[in-house]
Protein backbone atom coordinates (compact mmCIF):
# COMPACT_ATOMS: atom_id res chain seq x y z
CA UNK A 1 104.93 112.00 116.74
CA UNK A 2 104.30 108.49 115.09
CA UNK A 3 107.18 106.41 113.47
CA UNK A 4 106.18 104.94 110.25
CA UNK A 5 105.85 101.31 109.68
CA UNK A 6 108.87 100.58 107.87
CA UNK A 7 110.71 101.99 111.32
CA UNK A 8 108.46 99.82 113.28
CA UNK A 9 108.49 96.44 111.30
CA UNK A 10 111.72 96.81 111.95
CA UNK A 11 111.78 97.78 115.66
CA UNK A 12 109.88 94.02 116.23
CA UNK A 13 112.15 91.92 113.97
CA UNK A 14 115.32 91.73 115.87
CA UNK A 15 114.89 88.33 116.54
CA UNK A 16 112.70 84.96 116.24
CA UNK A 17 109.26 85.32 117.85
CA UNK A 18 109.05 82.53 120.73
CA UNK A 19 106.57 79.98 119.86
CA UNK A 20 104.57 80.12 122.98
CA UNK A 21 103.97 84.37 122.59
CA UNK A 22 101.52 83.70 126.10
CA UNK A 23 104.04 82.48 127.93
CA UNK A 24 106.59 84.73 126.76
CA UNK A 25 104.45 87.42 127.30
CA UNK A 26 103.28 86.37 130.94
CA UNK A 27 107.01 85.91 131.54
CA UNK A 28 108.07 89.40 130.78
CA UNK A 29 105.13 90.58 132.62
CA UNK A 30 106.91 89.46 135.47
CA UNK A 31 110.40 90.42 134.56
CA UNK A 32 108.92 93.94 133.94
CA UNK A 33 106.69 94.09 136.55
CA UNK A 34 104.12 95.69 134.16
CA UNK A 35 100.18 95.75 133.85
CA UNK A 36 98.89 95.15 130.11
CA UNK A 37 95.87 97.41 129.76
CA UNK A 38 93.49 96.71 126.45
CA UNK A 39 90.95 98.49 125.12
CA UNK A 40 87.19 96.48 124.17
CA UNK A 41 88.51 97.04 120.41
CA UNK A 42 91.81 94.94 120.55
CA UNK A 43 91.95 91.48 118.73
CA UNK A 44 90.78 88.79 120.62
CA UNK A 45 94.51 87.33 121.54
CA UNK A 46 95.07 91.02 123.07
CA UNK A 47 92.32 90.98 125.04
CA UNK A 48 92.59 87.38 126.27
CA UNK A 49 95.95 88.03 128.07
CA UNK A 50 95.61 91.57 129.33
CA UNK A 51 95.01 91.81 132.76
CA UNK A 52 92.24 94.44 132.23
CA UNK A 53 90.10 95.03 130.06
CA UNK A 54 87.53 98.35 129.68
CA UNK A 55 86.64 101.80 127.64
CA UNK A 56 88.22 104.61 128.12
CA UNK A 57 87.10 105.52 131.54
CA UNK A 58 88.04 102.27 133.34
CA UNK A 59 91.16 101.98 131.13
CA UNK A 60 92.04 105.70 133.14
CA UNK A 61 91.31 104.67 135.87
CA UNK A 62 92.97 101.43 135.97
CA UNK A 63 96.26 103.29 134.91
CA UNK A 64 95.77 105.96 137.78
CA UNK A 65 95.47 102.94 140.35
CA UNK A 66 97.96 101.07 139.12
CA UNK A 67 101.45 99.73 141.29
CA UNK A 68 103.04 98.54 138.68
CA UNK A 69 106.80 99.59 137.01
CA UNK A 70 105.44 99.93 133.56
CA UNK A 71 102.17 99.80 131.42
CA UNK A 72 101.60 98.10 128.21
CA UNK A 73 98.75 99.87 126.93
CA UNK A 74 97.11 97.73 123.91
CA UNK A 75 94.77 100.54 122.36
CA UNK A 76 95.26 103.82 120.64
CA UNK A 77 98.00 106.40 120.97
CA UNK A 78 96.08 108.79 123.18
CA UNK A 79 95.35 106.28 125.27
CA UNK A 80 99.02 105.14 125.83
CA UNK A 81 99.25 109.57 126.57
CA UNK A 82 96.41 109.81 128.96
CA UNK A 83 98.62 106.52 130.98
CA UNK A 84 101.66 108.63 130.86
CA UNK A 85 99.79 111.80 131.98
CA UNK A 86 98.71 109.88 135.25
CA UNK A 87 101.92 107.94 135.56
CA UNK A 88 104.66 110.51 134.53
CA UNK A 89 107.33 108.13 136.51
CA UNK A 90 106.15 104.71 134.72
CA UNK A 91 107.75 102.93 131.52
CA UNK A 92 104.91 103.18 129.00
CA UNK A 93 104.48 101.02 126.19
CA UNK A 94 102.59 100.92 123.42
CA UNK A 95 102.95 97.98 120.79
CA UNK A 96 102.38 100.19 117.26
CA UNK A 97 103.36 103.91 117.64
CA UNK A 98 101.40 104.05 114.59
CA UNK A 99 98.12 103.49 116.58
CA UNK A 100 96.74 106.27 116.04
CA UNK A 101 93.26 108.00 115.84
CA UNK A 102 90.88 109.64 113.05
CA UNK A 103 89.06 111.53 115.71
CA UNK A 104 92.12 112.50 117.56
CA UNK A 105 93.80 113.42 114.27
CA UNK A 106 90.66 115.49 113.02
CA UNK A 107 91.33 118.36 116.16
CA UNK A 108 94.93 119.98 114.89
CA UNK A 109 96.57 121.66 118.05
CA UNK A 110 97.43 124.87 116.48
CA UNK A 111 93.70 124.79 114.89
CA UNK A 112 91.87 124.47 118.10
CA UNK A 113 93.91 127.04 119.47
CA UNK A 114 92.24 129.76 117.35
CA UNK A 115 89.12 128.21 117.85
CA UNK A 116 89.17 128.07 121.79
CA UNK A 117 90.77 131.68 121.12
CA UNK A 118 87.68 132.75 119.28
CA UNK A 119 85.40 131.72 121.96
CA UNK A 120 87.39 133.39 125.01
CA UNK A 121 84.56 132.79 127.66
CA UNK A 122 83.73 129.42 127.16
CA UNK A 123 84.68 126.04 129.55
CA UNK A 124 86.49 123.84 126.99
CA UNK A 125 85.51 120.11 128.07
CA UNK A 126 87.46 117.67 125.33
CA UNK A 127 86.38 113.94 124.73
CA UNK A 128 89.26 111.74 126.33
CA UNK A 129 89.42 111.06 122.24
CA UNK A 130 92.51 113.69 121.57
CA UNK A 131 95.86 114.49 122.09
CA UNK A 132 97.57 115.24 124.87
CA UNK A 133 97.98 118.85 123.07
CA UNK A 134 94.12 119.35 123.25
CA UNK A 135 93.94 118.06 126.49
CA UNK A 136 96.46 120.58 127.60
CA UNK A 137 93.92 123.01 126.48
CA UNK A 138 91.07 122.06 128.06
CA UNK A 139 89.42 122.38 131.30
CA UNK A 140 87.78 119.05 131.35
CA UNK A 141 87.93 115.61 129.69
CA UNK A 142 85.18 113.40 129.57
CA UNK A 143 84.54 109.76 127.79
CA UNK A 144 81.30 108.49 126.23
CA UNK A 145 80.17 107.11 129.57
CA UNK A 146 80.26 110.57 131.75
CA UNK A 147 80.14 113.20 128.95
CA UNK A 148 76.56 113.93 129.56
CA UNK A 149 76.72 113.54 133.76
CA UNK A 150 80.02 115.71 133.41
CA UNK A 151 78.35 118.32 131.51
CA UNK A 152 75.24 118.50 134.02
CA UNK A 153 77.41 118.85 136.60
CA UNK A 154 78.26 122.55 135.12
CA UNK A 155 76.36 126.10 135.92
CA UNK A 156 73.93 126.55 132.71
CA UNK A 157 74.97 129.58 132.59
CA UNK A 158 78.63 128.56 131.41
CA UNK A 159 79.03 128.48 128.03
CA UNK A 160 81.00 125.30 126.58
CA UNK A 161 82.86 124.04 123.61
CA UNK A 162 82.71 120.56 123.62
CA UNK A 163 85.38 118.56 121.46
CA UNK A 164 86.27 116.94 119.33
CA UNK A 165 83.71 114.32 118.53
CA UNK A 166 80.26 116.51 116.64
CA UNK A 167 78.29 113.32 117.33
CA UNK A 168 78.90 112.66 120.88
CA UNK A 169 78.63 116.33 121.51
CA UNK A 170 74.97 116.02 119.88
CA UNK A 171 73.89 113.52 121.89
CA UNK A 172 75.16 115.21 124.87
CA UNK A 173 73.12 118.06 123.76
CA UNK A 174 69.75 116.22 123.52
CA UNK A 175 70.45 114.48 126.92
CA UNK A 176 71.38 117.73 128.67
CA UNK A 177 68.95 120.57 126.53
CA UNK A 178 72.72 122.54 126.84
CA UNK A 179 73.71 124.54 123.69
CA UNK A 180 77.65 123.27 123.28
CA UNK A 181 79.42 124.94 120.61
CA UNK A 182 80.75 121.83 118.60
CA UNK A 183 84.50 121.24 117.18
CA UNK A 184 83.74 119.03 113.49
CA UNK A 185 85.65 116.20 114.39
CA UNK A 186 84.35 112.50 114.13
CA UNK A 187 85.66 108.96 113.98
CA UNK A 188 85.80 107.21 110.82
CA UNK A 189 84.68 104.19 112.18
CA UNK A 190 81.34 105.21 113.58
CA UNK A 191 80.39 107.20 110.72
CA UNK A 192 80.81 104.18 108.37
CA UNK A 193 77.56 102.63 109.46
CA UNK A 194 74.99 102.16 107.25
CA UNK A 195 71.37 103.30 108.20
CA UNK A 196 69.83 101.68 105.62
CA UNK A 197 71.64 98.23 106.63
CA UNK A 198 71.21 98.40 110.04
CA UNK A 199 67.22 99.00 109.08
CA UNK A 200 67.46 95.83 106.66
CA UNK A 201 69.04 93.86 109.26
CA UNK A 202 66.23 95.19 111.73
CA UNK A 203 63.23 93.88 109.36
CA UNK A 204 65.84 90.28 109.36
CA UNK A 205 65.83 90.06 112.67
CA UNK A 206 62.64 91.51 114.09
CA UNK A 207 63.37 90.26 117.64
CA UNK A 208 66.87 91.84 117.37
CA UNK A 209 67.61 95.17 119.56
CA UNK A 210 69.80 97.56 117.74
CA UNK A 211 72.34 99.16 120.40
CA UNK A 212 75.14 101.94 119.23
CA UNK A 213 77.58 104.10 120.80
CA UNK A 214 77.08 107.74 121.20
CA UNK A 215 80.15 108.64 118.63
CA UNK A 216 77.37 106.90 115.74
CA UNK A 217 75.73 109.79 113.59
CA UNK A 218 72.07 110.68 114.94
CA UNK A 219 70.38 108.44 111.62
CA UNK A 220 72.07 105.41 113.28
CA UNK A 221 71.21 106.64 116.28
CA UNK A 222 67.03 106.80 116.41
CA UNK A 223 67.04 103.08 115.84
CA UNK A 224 68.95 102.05 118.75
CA UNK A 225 67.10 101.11 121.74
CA UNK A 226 70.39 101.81 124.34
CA UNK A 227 72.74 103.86 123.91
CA UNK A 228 75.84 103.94 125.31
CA UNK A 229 79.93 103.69 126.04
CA UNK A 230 81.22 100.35 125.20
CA UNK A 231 81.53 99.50 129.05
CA UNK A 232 77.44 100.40 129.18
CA UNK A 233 76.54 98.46 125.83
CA UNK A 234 78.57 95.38 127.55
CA UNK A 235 76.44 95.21 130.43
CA UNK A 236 73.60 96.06 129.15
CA UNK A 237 73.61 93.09 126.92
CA UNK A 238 74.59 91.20 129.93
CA UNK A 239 71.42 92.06 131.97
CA UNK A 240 68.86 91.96 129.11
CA UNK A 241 67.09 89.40 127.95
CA UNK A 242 66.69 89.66 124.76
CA UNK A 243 68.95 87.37 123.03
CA UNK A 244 70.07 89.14 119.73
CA UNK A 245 71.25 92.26 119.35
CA UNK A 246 72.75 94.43 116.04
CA UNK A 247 76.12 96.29 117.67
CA UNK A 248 76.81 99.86 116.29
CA UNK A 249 79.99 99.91 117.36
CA UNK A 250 83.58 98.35 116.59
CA UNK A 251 83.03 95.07 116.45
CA UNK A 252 86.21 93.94 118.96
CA UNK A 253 83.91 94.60 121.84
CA UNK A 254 81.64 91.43 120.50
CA UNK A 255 84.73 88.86 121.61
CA UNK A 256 83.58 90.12 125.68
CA UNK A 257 79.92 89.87 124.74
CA UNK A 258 80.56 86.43 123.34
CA UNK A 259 82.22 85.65 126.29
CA UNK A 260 80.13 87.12 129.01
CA UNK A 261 76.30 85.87 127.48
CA UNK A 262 77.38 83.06 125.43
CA UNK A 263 73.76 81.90 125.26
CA UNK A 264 73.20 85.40 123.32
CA UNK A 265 73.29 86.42 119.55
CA UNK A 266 75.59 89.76 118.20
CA UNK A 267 75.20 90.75 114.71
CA UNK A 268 77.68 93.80 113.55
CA UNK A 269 76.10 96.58 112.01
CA UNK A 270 77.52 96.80 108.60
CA UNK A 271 79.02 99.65 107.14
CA UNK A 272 77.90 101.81 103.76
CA UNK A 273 79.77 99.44 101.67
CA UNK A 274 81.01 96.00 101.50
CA UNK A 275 84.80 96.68 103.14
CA UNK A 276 85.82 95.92 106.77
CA UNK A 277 85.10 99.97 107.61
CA UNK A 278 83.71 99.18 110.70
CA UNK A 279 87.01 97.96 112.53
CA UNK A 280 89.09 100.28 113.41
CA UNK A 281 92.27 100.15 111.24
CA UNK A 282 94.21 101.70 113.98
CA UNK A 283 93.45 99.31 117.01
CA UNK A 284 94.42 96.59 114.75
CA UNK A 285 97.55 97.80 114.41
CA UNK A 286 98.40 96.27 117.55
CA UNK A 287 99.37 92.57 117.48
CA UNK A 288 100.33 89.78 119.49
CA UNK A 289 103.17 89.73 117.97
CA UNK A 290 104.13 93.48 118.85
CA UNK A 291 102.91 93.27 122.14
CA UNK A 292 105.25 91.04 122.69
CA UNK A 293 108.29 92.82 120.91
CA UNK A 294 107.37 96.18 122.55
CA UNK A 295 108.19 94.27 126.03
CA UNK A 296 111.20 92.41 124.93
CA UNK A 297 112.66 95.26 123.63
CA UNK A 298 111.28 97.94 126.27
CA UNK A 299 110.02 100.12 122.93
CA UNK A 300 108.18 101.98 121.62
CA UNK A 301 107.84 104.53 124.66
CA UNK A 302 105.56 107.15 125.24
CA UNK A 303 107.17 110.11 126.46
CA UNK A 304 106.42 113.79 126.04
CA UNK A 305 107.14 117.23 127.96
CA UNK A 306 106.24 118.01 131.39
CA UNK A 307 104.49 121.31 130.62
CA UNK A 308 101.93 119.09 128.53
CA UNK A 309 101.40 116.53 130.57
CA UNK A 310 101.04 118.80 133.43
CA UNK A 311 98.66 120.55 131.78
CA UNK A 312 96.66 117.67 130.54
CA UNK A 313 96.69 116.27 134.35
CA UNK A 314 94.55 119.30 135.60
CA UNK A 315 91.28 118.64 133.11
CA UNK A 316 91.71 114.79 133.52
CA UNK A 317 92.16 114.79 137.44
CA UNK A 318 89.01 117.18 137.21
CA UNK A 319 87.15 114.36 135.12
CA UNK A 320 88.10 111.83 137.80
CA UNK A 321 86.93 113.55 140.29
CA UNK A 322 83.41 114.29 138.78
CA UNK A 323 83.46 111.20 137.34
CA UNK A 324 82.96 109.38 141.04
């Protein structure tokens, strides 16, 4: 599926990088007649020239809604799918094919298979967090900010698996009181965080709210006072007025809370060891730089078969719709 970076060091060094990449890039924009979408995780740079921003949710449905002749999707590889899924007839783009995903990468196809096939009655809803594979087998997809209204929204008497995050399914479990039988996967990223730090940097800052997404493991969890998607943590630090807050999440989103309450204090919760863990190496695959070279050169594409993607449209159109 993913070239490896030899192939795609190569792929953006057919030439000399202009020295005004925002220009360039606003320039092929045009030429293109693309939209660049970026996650809250990008680099700053990424997220400064995209034209939107947002978590997974928004990021859907701003490629659903979309007129343009081709996306640029700055984010993960599923991400750049779940585009192509909605747009089949667009030119989609993603800057490092090697963008990939621990979460979606912990959920084999053939794997889930026998463990949907093991469970023949149950409603499989998948976290948007997978590959268009597992979203061909589901029935739903969610994100962190409608899992739990998506899963109230179905007869208790249904039974569920719910993949292929474990923590976001827990959480959806206590906000719901549903039994969901959980897939093991997690992200590497949100695991990395460091109860013990995050209670340090509480007793540090005592006037300091601790807020984490849902995908955090349920000892991070109890000491946040909101939880919530990265779109929900945003505004809520927007509309509360406390003026310091320790983020349990990647830290990328912190450039639009900068931005958006400037007069407001973010401190990162640190991960279990003294390393950069709690970026996500993936998301900073994606550079200026490539962003840049993957419009230039039209490349790397996302493409895949039409019995996938039209089988990954049904559960997302489904999430859409329950979603409004």
């Amino acid at each position: 599926m993913f070239t490896t970076a030899l192939a795609q060091r190569e792929n953006t060094q057919l030439g000399e990088l202009p020295l005004d990449l925002f220009a360039a890039i606003q320039s092929l924009k045009k030429e293109l007649n693309a939209v660049i979408l970026a996650h809250y995780y990008q680099e700053p740079d990424i997220q400064d020239i995209a034209d939107f921003i947002g978590d997974s949710l928004q990021l859907a449905r701003a490629a659903e809604k979309t007129n343009a002749d081709a996306i640029v999707f700055a984010g993960v590889h599923f991400m750049a799918e779940t585009a192509k899924i909605l747009n089949p007839d667009k030119l989609v783009l993603l800057p490092d094919l090697d963008a990939g995903c621990s979460l979606a990468d912990s959920c084999p196809p053939e794997a889930f298979a026998a463990f949907k096939a093991a469970h023949p009655d149950h409603l499989v809803v998948s976290y948007i967090n997978c590959s268009a594979d597992i979203k061909a087998m589901s029935d739903i997809i969610c994100t962190s900010s409608n899992a739990v209204k998506i899963v109230q929204q179905i007869p208790k008497e249904q039974p569920i698996i719910f993949a292929p995050d474990r923590n976001l399914g827990r959480y959806v479990m206590e906000q719901t009181g549903r039994d969901l039988v959980l897939w093991q996967g997690s992200c590497v990223v949100h695991e990395t965080f460091s109860e013990k730090k995050i209670v340090q940097l509480k007793i540090a800052h005592p006037e300091a709210e601790a807020i984490a997404h849902p995908e955090c493991e349920s000892s991070v969890l109890r000491h946040a006072s909101f939880i919530g998607s990265t779109a929900a943590l945003l505004k809520y630090c927007q509309n509360s007025p406390t003026k310091e807050f320790i983020v349990a999440t990647e830290p990328g989103i912190i450039h639009q809370m900068q931005k958006l309450a400037p007069d407001k204090h973010f401190i990162p919760a640190p991960p279990m060891n003294n390393c950069a863990c709690n970026e996500c190496p993936f998301m900073r695959l994606n550079t200026l730089e490539k962003l840049y070279w993957a419009m230039k050169n039209r490349t790397p594409e996302i493409t895949m078969s039409e019995d996938i993607r039209l089988a990954a449209l049904r559960p997302m159109q489904r999430m859409l719709e329950m979603s409004v």
